[in-house]
Protein backbone atom coordinates (compact mmCIF):
# COMPACT_ATOMS: atom_id res chain seq x y z
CA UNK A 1 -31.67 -13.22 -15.87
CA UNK A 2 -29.03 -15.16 -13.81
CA UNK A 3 -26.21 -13.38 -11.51
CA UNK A 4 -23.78 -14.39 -13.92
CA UNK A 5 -25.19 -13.56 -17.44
CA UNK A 6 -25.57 -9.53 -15.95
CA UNK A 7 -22.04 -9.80 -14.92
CA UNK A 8 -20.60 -10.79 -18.34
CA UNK A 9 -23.39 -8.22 -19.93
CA UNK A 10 -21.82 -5.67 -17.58
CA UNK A 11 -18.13 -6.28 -18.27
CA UNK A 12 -19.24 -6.24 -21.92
CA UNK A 13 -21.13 -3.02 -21.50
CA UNK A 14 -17.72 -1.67 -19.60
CA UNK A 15 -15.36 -3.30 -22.25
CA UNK A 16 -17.74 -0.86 -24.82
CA UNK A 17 -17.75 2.59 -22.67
CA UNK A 18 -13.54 2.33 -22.82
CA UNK A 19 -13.06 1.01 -26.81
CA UNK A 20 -15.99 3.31 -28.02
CA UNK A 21 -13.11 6.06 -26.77
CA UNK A 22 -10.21 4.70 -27.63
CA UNK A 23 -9.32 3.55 -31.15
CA UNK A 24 -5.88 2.20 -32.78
CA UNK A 25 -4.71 3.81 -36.03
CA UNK A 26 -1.75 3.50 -38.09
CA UNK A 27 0.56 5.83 -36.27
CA UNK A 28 -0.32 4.27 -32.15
CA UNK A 29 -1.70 0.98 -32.33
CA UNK A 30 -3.88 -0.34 -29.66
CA UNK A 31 -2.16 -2.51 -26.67
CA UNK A 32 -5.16 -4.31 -24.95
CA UNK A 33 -5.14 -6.52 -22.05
CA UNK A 34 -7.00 -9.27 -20.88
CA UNK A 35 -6.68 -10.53 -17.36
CA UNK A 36 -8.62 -13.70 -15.59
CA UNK A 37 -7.22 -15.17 -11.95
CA UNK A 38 -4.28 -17.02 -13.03
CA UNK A 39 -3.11 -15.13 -16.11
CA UNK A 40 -2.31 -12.43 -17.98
CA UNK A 41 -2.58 -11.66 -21.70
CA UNK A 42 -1.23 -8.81 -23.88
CA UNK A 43 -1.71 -7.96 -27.51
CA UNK A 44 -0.55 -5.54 -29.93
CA UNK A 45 -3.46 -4.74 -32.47
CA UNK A 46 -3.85 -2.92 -35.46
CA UNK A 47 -7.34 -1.79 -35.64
CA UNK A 48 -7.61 -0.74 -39.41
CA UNK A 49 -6.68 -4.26 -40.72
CA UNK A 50 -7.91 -6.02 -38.30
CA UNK A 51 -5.13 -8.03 -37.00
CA UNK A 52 -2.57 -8.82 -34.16
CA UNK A 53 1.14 -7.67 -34.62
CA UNK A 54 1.98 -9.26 -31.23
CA UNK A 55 1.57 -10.78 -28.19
CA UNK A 56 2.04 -11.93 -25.18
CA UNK A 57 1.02 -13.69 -21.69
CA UNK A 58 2.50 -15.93 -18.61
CA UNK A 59 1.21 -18.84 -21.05
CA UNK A 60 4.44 -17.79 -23.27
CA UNK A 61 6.83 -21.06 -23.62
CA UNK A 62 9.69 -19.18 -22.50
CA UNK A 63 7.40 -17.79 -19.41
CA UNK A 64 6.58 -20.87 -17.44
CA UNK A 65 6.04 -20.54 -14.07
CA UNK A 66 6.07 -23.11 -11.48
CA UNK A 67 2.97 -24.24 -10.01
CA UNK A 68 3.45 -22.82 -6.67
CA UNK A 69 4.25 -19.40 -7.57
CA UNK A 70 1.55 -16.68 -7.40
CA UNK A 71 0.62 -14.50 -10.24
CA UNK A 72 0.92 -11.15 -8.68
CA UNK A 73 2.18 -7.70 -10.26
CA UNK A 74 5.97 -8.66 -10.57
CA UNK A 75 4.53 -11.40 -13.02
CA UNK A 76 2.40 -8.91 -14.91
CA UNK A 77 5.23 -6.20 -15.14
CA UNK A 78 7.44 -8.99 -16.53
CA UNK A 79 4.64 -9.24 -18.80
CA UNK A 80 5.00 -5.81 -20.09
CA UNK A 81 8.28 -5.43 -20.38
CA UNK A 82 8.18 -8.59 -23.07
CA UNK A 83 5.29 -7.21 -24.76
CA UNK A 84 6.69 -3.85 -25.01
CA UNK A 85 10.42 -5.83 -26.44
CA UNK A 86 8.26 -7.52 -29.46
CA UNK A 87 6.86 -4.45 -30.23
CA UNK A 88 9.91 -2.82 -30.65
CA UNK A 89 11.40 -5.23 -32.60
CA UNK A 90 8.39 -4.50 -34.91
CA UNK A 91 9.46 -0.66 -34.63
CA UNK A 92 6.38 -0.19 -32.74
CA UNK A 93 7.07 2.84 -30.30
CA UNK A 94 3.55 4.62 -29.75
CA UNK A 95 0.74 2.93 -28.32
CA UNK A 96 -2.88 3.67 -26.95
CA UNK A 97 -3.63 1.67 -23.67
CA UNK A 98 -6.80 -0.43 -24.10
CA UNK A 99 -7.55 -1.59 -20.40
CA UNK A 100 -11.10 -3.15 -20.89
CA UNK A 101 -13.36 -3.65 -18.58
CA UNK A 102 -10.12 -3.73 -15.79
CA UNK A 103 -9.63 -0.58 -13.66
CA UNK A 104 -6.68 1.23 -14.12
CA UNK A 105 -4.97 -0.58 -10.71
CA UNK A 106 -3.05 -3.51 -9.31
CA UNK A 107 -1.60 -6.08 -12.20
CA UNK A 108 -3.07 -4.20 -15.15
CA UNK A 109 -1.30 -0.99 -14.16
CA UNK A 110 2.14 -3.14 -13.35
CA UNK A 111 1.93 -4.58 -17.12
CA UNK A 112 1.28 -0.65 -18.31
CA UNK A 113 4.43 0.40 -16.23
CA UNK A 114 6.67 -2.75 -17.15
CA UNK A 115 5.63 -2.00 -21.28
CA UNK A 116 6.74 1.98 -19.99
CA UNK A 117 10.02 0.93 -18.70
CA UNK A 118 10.74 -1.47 -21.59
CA UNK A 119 10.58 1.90 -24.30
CA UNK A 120 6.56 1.44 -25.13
CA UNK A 121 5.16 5.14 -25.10
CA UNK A 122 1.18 5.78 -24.04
């Protein structure tokens, strides 16, 4: 097995430790996060149908960054805070944090405090 093929099985193994314990339902839907180097992605899901109520990422049109600035935690807090406004606007209040395979630190813990600050309660 190559070096890369047992990292993705371990993130995958990691990504199923965290969702076999936490679950979306009707009352808190799940708010999951996907990070890679440059970007940051956020989604609203709603685990007994199957679907996401909303989204979003530093890819958002209204989001653009120029190509010289960093992607740090300011970015991912900004993140949260416009996650956490379209879920509101969906009168989506209560959430259950899904971080993945991510620890619990650095950008995906400013996008869980930005969603905080913006009304979003974990």
């Amino acid at each position: 097995m190559s070096n890369n093929s047992e990292k993705i099985e371990s993130r995958k193994k990691r990504t199923r430790r965290v969702r076999f314990r936490i679950s979306g339902n009707s009352e808190r839907r799940r708010l999951t996060v996907f990070r890679s180097n440059r970007n940051i992605f956020a989604q609203i899901v709603d685990d007994d149908a199957g679907v996401t109520l909303a989204q979003a990422s530093t890819l958002d049109k209204g989001f653009r960054r120029q190509a010289n600035q960093p992607f740090n935690k300011d970015v991912a807090r900004e993140v949260g805070k416009r996650i956490a406004a379209r879920a509101l606007a969906l009168n989506i209040s209560k959430v259950v944090f899904d971080r993945g395979p991510y620890l619990y630190h650095g950008k995906v813990k400013a996008l869980a405090d930005g969603a905080r600050e913006a009304g979003l309660e974990f």
